[in-house]
Each structure stands twice: as C-alpha cells, then as structure tokens.
Protein backbone atom coordinates (compact mmCIF):
# COMPACT_ATOMS: atom_id res chain seq x y z
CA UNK A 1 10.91 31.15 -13.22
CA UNK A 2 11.70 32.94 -9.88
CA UNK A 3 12.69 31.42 -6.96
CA UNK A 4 10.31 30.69 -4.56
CA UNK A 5 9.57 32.34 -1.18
CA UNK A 6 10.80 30.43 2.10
CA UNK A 7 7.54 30.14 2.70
CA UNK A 8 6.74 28.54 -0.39
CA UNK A 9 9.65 26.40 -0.36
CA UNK A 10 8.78 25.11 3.17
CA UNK A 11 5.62 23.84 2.04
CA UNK A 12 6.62 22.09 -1.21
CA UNK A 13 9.27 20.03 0.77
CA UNK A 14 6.40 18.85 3.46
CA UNK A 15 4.24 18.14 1.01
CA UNK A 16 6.98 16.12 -0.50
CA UNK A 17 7.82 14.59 2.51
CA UNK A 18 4.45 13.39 3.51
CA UNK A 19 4.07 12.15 -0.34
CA UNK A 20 7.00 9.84 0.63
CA UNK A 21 4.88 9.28 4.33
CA UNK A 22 2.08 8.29 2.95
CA UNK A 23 2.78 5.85 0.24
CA UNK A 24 5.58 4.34 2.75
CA UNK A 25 2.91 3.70 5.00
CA UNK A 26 0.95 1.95 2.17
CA UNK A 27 3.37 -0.22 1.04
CA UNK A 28 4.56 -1.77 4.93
CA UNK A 29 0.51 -1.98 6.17
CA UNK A 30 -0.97 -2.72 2.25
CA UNK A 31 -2.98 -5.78 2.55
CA UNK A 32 -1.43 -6.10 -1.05
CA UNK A 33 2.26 -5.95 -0.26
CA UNK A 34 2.76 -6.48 3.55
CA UNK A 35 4.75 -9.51 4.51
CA UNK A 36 1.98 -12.44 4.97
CA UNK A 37 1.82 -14.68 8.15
CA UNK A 38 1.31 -17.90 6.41
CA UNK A 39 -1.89 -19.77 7.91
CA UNK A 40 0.04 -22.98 7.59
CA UNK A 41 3.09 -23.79 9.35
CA UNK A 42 5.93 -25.53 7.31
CA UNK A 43 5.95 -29.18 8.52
CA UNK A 44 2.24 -28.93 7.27
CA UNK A 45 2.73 -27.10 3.74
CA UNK A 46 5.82 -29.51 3.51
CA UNK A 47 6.24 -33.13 3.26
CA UNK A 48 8.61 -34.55 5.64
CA UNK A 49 11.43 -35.20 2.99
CA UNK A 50 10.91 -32.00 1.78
CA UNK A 51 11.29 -30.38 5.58
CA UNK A 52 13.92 -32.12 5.65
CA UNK A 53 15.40 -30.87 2.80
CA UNK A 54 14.58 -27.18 3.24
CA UNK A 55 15.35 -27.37 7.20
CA UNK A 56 17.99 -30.09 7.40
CA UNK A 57 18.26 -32.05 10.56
CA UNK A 58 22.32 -31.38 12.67
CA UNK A 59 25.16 -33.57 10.76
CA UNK A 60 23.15 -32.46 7.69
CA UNK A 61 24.60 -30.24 4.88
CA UNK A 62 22.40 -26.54 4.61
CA UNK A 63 19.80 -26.32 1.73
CA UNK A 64 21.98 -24.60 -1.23
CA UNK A 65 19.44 -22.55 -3.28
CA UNK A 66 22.30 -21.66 -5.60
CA UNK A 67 22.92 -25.66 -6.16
CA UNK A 68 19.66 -26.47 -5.22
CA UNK A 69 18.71 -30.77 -4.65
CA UNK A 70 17.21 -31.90 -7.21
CA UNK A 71 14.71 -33.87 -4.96
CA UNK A 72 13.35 -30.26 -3.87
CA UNK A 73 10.40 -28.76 -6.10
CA UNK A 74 7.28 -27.37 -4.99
CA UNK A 75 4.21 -30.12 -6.15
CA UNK A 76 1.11 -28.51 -7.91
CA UNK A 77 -1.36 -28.77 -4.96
CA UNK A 78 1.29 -26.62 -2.73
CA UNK A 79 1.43 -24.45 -5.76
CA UNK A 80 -1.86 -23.63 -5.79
CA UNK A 81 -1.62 -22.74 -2.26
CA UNK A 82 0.64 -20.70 -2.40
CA UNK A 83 -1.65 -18.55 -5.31
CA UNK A 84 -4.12 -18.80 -2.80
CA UNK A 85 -2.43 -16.54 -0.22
CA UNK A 86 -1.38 -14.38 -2.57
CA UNK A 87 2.16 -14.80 -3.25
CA UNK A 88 4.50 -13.90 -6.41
CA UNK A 89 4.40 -16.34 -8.94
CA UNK A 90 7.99 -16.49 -8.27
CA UNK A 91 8.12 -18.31 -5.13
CA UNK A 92 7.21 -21.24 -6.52
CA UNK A 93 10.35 -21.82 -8.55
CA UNK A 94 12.54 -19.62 -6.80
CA UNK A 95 15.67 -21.72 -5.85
CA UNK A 96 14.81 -24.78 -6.54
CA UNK A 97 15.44 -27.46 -8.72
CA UNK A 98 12.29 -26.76 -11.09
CA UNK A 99 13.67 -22.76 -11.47
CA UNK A 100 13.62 -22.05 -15.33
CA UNK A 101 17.51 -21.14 -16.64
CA UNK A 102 16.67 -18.00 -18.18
CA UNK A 103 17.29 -14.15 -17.31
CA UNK A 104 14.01 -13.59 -15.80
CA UNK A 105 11.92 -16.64 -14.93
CA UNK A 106 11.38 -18.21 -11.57
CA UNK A 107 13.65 -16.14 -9.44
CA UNK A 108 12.94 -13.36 -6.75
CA UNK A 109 16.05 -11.14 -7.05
CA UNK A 110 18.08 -13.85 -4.62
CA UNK A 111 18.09 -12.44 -0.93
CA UNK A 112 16.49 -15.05 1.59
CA UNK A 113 16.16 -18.16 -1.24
CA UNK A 114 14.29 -20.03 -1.75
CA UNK A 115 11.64 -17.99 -1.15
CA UNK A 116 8.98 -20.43 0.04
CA UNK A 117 11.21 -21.04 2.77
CA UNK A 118 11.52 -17.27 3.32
CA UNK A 119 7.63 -16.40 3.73
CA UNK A 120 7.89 -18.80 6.90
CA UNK A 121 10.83 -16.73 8.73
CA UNK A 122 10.19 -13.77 10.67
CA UNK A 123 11.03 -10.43 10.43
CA UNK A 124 9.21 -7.29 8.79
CA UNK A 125 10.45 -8.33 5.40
CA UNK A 126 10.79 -11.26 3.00
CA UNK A 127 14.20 -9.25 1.79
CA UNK A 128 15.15 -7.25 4.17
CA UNK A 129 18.34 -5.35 1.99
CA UNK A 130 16.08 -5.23 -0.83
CA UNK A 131 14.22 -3.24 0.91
CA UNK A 132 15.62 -0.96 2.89
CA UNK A 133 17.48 0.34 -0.23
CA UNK A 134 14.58 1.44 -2.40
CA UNK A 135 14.39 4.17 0.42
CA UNK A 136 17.38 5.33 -2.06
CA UNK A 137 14.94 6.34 -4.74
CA UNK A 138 12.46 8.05 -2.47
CA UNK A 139 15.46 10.42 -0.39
CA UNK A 140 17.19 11.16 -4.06
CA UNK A 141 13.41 12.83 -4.54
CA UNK A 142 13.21 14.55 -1.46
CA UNK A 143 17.23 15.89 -2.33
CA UNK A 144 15.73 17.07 -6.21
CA UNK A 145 12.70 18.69 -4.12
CA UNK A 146 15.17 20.71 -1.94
CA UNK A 147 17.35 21.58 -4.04
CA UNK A 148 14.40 22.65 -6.78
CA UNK A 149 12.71 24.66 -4.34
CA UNK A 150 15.57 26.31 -2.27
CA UNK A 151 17.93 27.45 -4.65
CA UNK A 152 18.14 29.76 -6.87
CA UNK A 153 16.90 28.78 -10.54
CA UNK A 154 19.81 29.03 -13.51
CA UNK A 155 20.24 31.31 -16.02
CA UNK A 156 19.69 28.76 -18.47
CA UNK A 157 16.57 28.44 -20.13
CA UNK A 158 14.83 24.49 -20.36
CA UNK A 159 11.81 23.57 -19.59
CA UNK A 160 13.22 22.67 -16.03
CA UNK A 161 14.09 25.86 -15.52
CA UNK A 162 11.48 28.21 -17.08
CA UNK A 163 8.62 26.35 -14.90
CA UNK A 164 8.37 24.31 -11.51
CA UNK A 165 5.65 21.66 -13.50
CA UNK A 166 8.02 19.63 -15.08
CA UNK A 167 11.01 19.73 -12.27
CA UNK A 168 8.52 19.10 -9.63
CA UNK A 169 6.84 16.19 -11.92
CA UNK A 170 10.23 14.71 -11.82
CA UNK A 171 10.70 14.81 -7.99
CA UNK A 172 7.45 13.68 -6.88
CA UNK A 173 7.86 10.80 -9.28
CA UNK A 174 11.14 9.75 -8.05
CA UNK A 175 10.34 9.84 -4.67
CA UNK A 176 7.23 7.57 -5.27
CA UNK A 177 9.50 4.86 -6.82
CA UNK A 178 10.93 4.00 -3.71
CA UNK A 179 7.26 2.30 -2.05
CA UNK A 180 6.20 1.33 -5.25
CA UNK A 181 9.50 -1.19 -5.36
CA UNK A 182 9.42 -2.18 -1.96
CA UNK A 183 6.19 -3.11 -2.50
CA UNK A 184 7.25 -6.48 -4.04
CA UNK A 185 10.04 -7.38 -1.47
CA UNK A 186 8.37 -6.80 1.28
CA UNK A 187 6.03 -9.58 0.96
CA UNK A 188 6.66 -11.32 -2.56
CA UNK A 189 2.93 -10.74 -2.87
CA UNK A 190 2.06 -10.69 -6.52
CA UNK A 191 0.49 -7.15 -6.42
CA UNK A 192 3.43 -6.21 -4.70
CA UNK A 193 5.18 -7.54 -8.00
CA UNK A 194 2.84 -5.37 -10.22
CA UNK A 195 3.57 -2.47 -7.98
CA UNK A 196 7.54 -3.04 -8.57
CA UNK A 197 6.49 -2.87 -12.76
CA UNK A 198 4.69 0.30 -12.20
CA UNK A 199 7.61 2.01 -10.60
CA UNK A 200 9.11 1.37 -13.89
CA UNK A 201 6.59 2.28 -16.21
CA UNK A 202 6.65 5.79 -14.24
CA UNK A 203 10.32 6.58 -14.92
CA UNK A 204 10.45 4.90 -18.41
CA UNK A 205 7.31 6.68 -19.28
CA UNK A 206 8.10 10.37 -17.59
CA UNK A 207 11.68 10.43 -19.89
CA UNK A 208 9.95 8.92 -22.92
CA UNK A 209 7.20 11.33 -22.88
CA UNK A 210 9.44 14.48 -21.83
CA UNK A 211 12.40 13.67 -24.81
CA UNK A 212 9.11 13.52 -27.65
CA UNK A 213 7.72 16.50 -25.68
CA UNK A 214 10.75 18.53 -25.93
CA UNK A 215 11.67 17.32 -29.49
CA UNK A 216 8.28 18.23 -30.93
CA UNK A 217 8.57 22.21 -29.47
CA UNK A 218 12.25 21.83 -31.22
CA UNK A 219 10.87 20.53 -34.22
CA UNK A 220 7.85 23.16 -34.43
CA UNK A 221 10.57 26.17 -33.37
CA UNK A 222 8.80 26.84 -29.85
CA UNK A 223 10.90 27.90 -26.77
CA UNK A 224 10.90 26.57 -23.19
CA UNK A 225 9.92 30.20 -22.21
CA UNK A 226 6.89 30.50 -24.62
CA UNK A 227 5.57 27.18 -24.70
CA UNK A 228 1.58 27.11 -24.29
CA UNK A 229 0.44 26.17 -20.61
CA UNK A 230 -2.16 24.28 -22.03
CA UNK A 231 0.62 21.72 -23.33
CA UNK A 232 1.58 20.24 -20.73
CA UNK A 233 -1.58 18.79 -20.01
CA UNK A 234 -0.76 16.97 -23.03
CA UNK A 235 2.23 15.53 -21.94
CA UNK A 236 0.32 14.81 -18.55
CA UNK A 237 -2.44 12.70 -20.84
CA UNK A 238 0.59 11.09 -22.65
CA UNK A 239 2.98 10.05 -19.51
CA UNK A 240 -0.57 9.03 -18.05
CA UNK A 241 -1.35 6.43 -21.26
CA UNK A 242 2.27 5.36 -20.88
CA UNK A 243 1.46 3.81 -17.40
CA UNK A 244 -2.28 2.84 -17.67
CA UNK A 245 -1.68 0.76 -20.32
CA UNK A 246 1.24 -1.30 -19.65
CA UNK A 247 -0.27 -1.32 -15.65
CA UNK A 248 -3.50 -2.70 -17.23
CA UNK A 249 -1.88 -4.91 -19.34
CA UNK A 250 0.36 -6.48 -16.50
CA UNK A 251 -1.71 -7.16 -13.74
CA UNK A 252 -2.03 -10.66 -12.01
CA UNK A 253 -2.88 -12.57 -14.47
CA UNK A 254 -2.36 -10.31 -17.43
CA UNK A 255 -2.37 -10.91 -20.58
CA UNK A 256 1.77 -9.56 -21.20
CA UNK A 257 4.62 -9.61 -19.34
CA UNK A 258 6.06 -6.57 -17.74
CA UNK A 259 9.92 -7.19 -19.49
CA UNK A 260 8.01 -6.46 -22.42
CA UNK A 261 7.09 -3.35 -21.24
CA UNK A 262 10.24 -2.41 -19.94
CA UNK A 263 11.64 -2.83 -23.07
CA UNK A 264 8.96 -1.11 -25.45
CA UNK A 265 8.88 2.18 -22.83
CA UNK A 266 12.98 2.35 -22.42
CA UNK A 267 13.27 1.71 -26.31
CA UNK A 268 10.96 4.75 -26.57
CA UNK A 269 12.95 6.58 -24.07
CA UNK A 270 15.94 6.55 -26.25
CA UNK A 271 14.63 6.91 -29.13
CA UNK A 272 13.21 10.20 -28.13
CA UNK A 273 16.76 11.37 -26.77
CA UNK A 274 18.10 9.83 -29.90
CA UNK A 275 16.08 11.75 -31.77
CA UNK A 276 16.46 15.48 -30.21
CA UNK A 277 20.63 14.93 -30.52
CA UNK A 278 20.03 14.09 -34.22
CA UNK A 279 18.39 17.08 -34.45
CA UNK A 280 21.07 18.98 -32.82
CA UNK A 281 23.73 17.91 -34.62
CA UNK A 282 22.16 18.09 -38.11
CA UNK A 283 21.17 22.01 -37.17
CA UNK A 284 17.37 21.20 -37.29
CA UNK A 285 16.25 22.48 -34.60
CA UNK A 286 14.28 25.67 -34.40
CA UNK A 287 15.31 25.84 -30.34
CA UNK A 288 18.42 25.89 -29.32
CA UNK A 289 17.42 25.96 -26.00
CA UNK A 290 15.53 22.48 -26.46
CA UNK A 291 18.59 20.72 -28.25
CA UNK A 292 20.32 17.65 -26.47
CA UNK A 293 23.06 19.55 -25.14
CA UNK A 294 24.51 21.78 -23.12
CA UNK A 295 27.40 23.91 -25.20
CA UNK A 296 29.70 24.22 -22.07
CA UNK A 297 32.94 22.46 -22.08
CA UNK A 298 32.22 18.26 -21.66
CA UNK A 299 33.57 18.04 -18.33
CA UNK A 300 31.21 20.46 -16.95
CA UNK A 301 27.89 19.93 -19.29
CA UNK A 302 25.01 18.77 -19.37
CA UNK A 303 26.18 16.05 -21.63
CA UNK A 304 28.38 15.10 -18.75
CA UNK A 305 25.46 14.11 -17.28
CA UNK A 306 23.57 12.16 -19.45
CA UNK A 307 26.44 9.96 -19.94
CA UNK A 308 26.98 9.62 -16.36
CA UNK A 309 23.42 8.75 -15.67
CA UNK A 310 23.24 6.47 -19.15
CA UNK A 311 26.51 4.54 -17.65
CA UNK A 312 25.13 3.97 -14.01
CA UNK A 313 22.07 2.49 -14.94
CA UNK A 314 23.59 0.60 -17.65
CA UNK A 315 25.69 -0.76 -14.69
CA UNK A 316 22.86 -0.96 -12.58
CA UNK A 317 21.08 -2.98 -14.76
CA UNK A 318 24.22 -5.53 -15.65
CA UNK A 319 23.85 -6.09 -11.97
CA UNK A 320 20.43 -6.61 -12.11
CA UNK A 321 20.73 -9.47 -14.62
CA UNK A 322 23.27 -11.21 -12.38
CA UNK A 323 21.39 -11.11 -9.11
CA UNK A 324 18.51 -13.77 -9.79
CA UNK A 325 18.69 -16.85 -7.59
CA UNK A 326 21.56 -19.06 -9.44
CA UNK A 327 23.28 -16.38 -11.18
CA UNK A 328 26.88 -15.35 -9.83
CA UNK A 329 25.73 -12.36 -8.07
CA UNK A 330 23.48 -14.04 -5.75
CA UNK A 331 24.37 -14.41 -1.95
CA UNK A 332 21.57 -15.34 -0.65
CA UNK A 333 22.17 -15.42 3.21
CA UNK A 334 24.36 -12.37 3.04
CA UNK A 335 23.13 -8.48 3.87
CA UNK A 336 24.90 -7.56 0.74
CA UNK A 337 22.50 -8.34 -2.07
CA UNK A 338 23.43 -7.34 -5.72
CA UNK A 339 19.17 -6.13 -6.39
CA UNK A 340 20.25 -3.63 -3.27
CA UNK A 341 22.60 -2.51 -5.17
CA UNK A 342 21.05 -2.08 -8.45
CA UNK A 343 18.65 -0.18 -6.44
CA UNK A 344 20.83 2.29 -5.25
CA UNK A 345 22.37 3.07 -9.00
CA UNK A 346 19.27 3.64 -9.98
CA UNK A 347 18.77 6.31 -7.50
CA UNK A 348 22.62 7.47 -8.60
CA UNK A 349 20.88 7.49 -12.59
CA UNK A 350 17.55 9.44 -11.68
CA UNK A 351 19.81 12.21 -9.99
CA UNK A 352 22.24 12.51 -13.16
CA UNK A 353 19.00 12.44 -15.22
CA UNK A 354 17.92 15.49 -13.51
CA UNK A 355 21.02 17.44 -13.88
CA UNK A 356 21.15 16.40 -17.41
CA UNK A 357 17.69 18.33 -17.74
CA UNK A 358 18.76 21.13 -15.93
CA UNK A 359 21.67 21.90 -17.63
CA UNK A 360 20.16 21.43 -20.93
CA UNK A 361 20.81 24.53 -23.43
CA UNK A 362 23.22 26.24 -21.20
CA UNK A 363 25.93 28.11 -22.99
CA UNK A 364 29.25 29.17 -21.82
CA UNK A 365 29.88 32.27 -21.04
CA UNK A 366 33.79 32.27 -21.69
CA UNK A 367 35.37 33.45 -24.53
C-alpha cells in the first residue's frame, strides 16, 4: 500500500467529512428521530393529580424519578398515545413507579426523567448530554480518516496496512455511529431507538466479520499481501447479513429484542479474536502476519492495544449498566450523565481497536 497523494488524501477526508454532514443532518431534521412537538399540552395528556405530581405546585417537594411516587404511572389510554406519536416504548415506564427493576427494561439511559415529562420541555433535544457526546464516535472517525490517509503506511504487513478497503471500512463506519446513536436521544422516537441498535450491530458485526475473515486466510496459509480482491466482497456480503438481519429482526415491533443481538454479535466478536490467538499460540497458523499479535515488546504492541480497547469498553459498558433511570449512576437533572460517558469510552475503544489492527504482525526490529 503506498501512501496516497495530497490530492488524494484531500478528497478522502471531505468525503469523510460530508459522510458525517450528511447523516448528522438526518438524524436532527429525520421525521424519525427529531425531537417531537407534542400536539397535546401536559395539563391535557395529564390528569390534574398527575400534573400535580410531575409539575408540583411551590411548598411542594420536586418529582424524584430516582424515588419516583408511587401514585405516578402512565394509564393505558395515555399509553397508547404516546405510541401514537411515535415515541420509545421507554417513555412510558421511564421513572416512574410502574418502571420494571431489571438491567434493561423501562428506562431511557436517565438524563431529563421521566421522560414523558421530558418530551414536553423545550430545547433541541430530549437529552441534551446524551447527545452531544455521540459526536465522540463520529470525530474519532474523521481522526482514523486523517491519520489513514495522511501518513505514511507501516512497514508492517495486515490487512490494514496492505490495502485502504478495510482501514477505510473501519473509519467510515465509526464515524456513522455517532448519528445513528443520537438518533434515539434526540427524540426518544422509537425508530430513533432502532437506529441506536443498528449503530451496534455495525461495530459488533465489522470486528466479528474481520477476526473470522482474518482467521480463515490464517487458517488456509494466505497473506494480507496476496489475499484475492475478490474476497473482500465476501466479507462485505457477511458484515452486510450481520446487520440486515438483526436490523430486520428488531424493528418496532419486532419479533426479538436488540440485547439479544448485542449479545449473539459481541459473543461472535470474541470468539473470532479468541480464535485467531489460539491459533497463534498453538503455532497453527500458516500467516504470521494474520496472527493475534504483534511480536514487539507488550508495552509498545499491538497487544497493548487490544487490551486497552477490551478494558475501556468493558468500563464503558459497566457504566452503561448503571446509568438507567433508578440505578446509582443516574443524575437526572445534571449535565453530567453516566450514558455520555459511556459514549465517549466507546469512542476511546473504537480508536484502540484500530491501532490494535494496525499493529497487528509487526515484529521488532531489535536484537
């Protein structure tokens, strides 16, 4: 792989940047994810002890979505009302009294609870901090992009290094991420909510696809610098299948739920990874340059890498678990909000993801 022209490099980083443009655009003004002006105010959607509740009168304690009162839970006719314009199943439950207990039902990542309240206030956003800070994801993309395109490639030989496809896969993918989860808290619309899942079932699917990709060449002894170019529309068709299913599976009204998803594709991830540093370490392998590993000291490896991106979204998604509405993370009135910050490690993890690839079969060159 040589390194590109200025020329070339210039236009690869527009075209990234518009990429990021464009789907911004589609997520603030997308009649599917844009914040809704309800065509209801709240003393009508409301019953009067329920106003009351939600927008307490001076003298009057402040509705506590954390310890929400027990008198407070959204009847089936309002419910169904709520459907009706569009919004995430979660708003009905979301800090409240009638919010389910588990990990992942009923809540909408905390910021502004309870949410039905939220859709009433102003502002360009339902979550504000939630959203702002998928913008993490999308300028991680755009740093890949530059840094693919206007340095020099390594001497080490990967399939991130021996071709643009795969590197410039990664970036455009990570910079789409960002819209695709601000999608959701930008309006708590429920295709905004599907849009969130797909952002996952991108990134799960691009490192499941690309660890089985990589561990087949190993297994079948072909190198990242004579792999056939008519492969990697195979692992296009495959990272494709990986996010048209689950995304058709997981709409609206779907017949599974996206955590299941999450779980089959990131299971798959691993085990792929799993799989290709088995390989290494039993000698398998028929490509060195495909193993799992770099062979330069830890501190400066690729290995270094993967365990730094493997412990930040680990972190990232610890956080995640304790940032529903009524779990100790959750402050809902404050700018710091815990999903932000899972958000932000996640961009931290897709960076140390890439350098992971691109360090992958380096050797040292010390004695």
């Amino acid at each position: 792989m040589e390194k590109m022209s200025t020329t070339a490099a210039s236009g690869f980083f527009f075209l990234g940047v518009i990429w990021f443009l464009v789907w911004t655009a589609i997520a603030i003004w997308s009649p599917f994810s844009s914040k809704i002006t309800p065509p209801e105010k709240p003393q009508e959607l409301f019953s009067r002890a329920q106003y009351e509740i939600l927008y307490p009168p001076a003298g009057k304690p402040k509705f506590d979505p954390q310890n929400p009162s027990r008198d407070f839970v959204v009847t089936e006719p309002q419910q169904k009302l709520l459907e009706k314009w569009g919004l995430n199943d979660c708003v009905k439950t979301d800090g409240t009294a009638a919010q389910p207990t588990g990990f992942f039902d009923g809540a909408c990542f905390c910021e502004n609870a309870p949410a039905v309240r939220a859709v009433f206030d102003g502002g360009f956003a339902v979550q504000p901090s939630n959203t702002l800070s998928t913008l993490g994801l999308s300028f991680i993309g755009l740093a890949i992009l530059g840094f693919l395109v206007f340095s020099d490639p390594p001497a080490q030989q990967n399939l991130m290094t021996t071709t643009y496809f795969f590197a410039l896969c990664y970036a455009a993918m990570t910079i789409i991420l960002g819209p695709f989860s601000m999608m959701l808290h930008l309006g708590l619309r429920n295709w905004g909510g599907w849009f969130d899942s797909l952002s996952l079932y991108v990134w799960f699917g691009f490192v499941a696809c690309y660890a089985f990709f990589r561990f087949i060449l190993s297994c079948i002894g072909i190198t990242p610098e004579t792999f056939p170019v008519w492969s990697r529309y195979l692992f296009l068709v495959a990272w494709i299948v990986t996010i048209a299913v689950p995304a058709a599976l997981t709409t609206p009204g779907g017949v599974m739920d996206s955590t299941w998803w999450y779980l089959i594709l990131g299971g798959l991830a691993l085990a792929g990874e799993g799989l290709l540093w088995l390989w290494n370490v039993l000698g398998l392998t028929n490509s060195p340059a495909t193993s799992w590993s770099s062979d330069l000291p830890f501190d400066t490896g690729g290995k270094t890498w993967f365990l730094a991106g493997g412990i930040t979204f680990f972190l990232a998604l610890t956080i995640w678990l304790l940032s529903f509405t009524r779990k100790p993370l959750c402050f809902p009135d404050s700018w710091f909000q815990g999903h932000a910050v899972f958000h932000l490690l996640s961009a931290v993890a897709a960076a140390c993801l890439y350098k992971y690839y691109r360090h992958e079969g380096e050797v040292s060159t010390g004695g």
